[in-house]
Protein backbone atom coordinates (compact mmCIF):
# COMPACT_ATOMS: atom_id res chain seq x y z
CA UNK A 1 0.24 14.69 6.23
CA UNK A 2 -3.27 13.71 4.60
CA UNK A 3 -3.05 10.05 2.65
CA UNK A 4 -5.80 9.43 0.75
CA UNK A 5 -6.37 5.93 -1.09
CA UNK A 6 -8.38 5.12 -4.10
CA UNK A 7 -8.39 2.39 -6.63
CA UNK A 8 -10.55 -0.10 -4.77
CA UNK A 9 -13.29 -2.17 -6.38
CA UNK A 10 -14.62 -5.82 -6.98
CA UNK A 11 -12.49 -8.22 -9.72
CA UNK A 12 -12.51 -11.61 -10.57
CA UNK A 13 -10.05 -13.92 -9.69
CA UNK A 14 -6.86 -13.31 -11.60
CA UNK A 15 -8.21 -9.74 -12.32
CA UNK A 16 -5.64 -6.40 -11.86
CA UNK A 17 -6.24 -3.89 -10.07
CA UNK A 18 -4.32 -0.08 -9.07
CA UNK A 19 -4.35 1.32 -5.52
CA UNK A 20 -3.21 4.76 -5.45
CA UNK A 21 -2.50 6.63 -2.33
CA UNK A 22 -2.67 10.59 -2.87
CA UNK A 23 -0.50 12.66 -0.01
CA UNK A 24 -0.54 16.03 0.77
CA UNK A 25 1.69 18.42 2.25
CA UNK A 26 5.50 19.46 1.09
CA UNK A 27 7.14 16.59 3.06
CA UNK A 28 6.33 13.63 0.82
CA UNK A 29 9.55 12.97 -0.39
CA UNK A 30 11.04 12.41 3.42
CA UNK A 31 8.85 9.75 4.04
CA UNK A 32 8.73 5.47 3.50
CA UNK A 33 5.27 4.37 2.37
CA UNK A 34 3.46 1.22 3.09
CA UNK A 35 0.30 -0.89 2.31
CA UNK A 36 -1.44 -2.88 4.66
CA UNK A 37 -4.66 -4.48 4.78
CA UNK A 38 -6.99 -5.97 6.90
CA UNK A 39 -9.75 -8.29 6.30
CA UNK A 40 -12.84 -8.94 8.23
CA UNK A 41 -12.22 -10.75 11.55
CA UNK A 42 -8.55 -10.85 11.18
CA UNK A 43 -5.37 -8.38 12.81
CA UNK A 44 -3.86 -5.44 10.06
CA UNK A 45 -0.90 -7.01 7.72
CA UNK A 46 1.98 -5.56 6.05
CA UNK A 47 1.59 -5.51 2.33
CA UNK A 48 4.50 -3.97 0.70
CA UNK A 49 6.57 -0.69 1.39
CA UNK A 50 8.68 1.57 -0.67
CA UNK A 51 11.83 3.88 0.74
CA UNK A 52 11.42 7.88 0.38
CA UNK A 53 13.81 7.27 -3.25
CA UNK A 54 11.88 4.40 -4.50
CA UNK A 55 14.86 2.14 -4.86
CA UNK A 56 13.80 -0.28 -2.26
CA UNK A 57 10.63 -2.03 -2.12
CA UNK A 58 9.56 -4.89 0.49
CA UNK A 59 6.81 -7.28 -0.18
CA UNK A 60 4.74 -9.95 1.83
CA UNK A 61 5.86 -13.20 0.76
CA UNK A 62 2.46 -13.70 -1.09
CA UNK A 63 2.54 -10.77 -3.20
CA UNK A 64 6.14 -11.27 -4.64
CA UNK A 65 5.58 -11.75 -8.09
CA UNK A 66 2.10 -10.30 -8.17
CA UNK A 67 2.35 -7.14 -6.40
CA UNK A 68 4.67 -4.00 -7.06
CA UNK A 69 4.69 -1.02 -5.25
CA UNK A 70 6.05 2.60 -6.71
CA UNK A 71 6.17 6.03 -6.28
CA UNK A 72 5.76 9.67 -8.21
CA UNK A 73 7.46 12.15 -5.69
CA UNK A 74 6.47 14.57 -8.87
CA UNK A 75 2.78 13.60 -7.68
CA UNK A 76 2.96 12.91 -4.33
CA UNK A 77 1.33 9.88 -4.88
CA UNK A 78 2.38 6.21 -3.85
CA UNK A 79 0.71 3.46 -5.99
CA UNK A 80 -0.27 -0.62 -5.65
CA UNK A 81 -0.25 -2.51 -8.85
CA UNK A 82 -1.98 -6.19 -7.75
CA UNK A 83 -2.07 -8.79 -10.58
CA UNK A 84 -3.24 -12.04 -10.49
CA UNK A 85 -5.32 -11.22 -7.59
CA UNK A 86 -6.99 -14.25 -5.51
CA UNK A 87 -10.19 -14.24 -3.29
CA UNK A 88 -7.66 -14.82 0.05
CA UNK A 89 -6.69 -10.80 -1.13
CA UNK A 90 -10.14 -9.60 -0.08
CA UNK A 91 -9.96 -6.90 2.60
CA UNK A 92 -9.45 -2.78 3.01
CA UNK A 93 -6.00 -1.72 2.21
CA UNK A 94 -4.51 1.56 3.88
CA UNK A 95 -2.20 3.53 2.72
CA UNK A 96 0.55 4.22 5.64
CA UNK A 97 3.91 6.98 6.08
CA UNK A 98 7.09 6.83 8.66
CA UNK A 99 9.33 10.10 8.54
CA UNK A 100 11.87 8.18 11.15
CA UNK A 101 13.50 5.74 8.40
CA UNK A 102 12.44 7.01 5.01
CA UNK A 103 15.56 4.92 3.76
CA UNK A 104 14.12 1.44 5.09
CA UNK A 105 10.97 -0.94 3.82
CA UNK A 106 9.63 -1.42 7.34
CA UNK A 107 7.02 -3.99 7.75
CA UNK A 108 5.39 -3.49 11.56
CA UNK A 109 2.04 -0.89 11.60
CA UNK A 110 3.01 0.64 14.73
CA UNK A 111 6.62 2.50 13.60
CA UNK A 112 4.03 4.49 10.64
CA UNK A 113 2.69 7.66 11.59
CA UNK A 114 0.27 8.49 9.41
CA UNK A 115 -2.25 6.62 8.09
CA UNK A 116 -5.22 6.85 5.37
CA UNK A 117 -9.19 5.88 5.50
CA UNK A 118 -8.89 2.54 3.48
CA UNK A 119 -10.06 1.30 0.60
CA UNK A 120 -12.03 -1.85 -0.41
CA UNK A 121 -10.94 -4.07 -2.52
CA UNK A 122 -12.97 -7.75 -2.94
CA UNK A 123 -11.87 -10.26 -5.27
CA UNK A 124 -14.41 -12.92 -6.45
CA UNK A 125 -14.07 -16.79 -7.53
């Protein structure tokens, strides 16, 4: 499986913004999604993640409220809607899927298989 993010730019403080994560392949609806990202200097964090069915999502404590992760198994595509964004969500978010669990929200890097290239996203004050 290819993932392939986009969606990434520069916004203001406060601004919105919408990651999208393009998969290929036949086997997207067997898999959990996540988003991580990782800023300059600092280790890879868990983001949110979203169960093959899309009727369980899992959030970092900071993004409750502001971030909501979905899926289109008609598009193979997993999306990141961030709102309210804040400079302290500067970094490159990947776009990650496990096959082993596609019923659970798991939040470690290490149990997803495949992973995308990243994209930026930098958030001004």
């Amino acid at each position: 499986m290819q993932l392939v993010e986009s969606g990434g730019g520069l916004v203001q403080a406060g601004g919105s913004l919408r990651l999208s994560c393009a998969a290929s392949g036949r086997t997207f609806r067997t898999h959990a999604f996540g988003w991580f990202r990782q800023a300059p200097g600092k280790e890879r964090e868990f983001v949110a993640a979203i169960n093959w069915s899309g009727d369980s999502t899992n959030y970092l404590d900071s993004g409750k409220g502001r971030f909501t992760i979905s899926r289109d198994n008609a598009k193979n595509t997993v999306y990141l809607q961030m709102n309210g964004l804040k400079p302290e969500d500067t970094a490159v978010y990947y776009c990650a899927a496990e096959s082993n669990y596609p019923d659970l929200t798991r939040t470690r890097a290490v149990v997803y298989d495949y992973w995308g290239q990243g994209t930026q996203v930098t958030v001004s004050s």
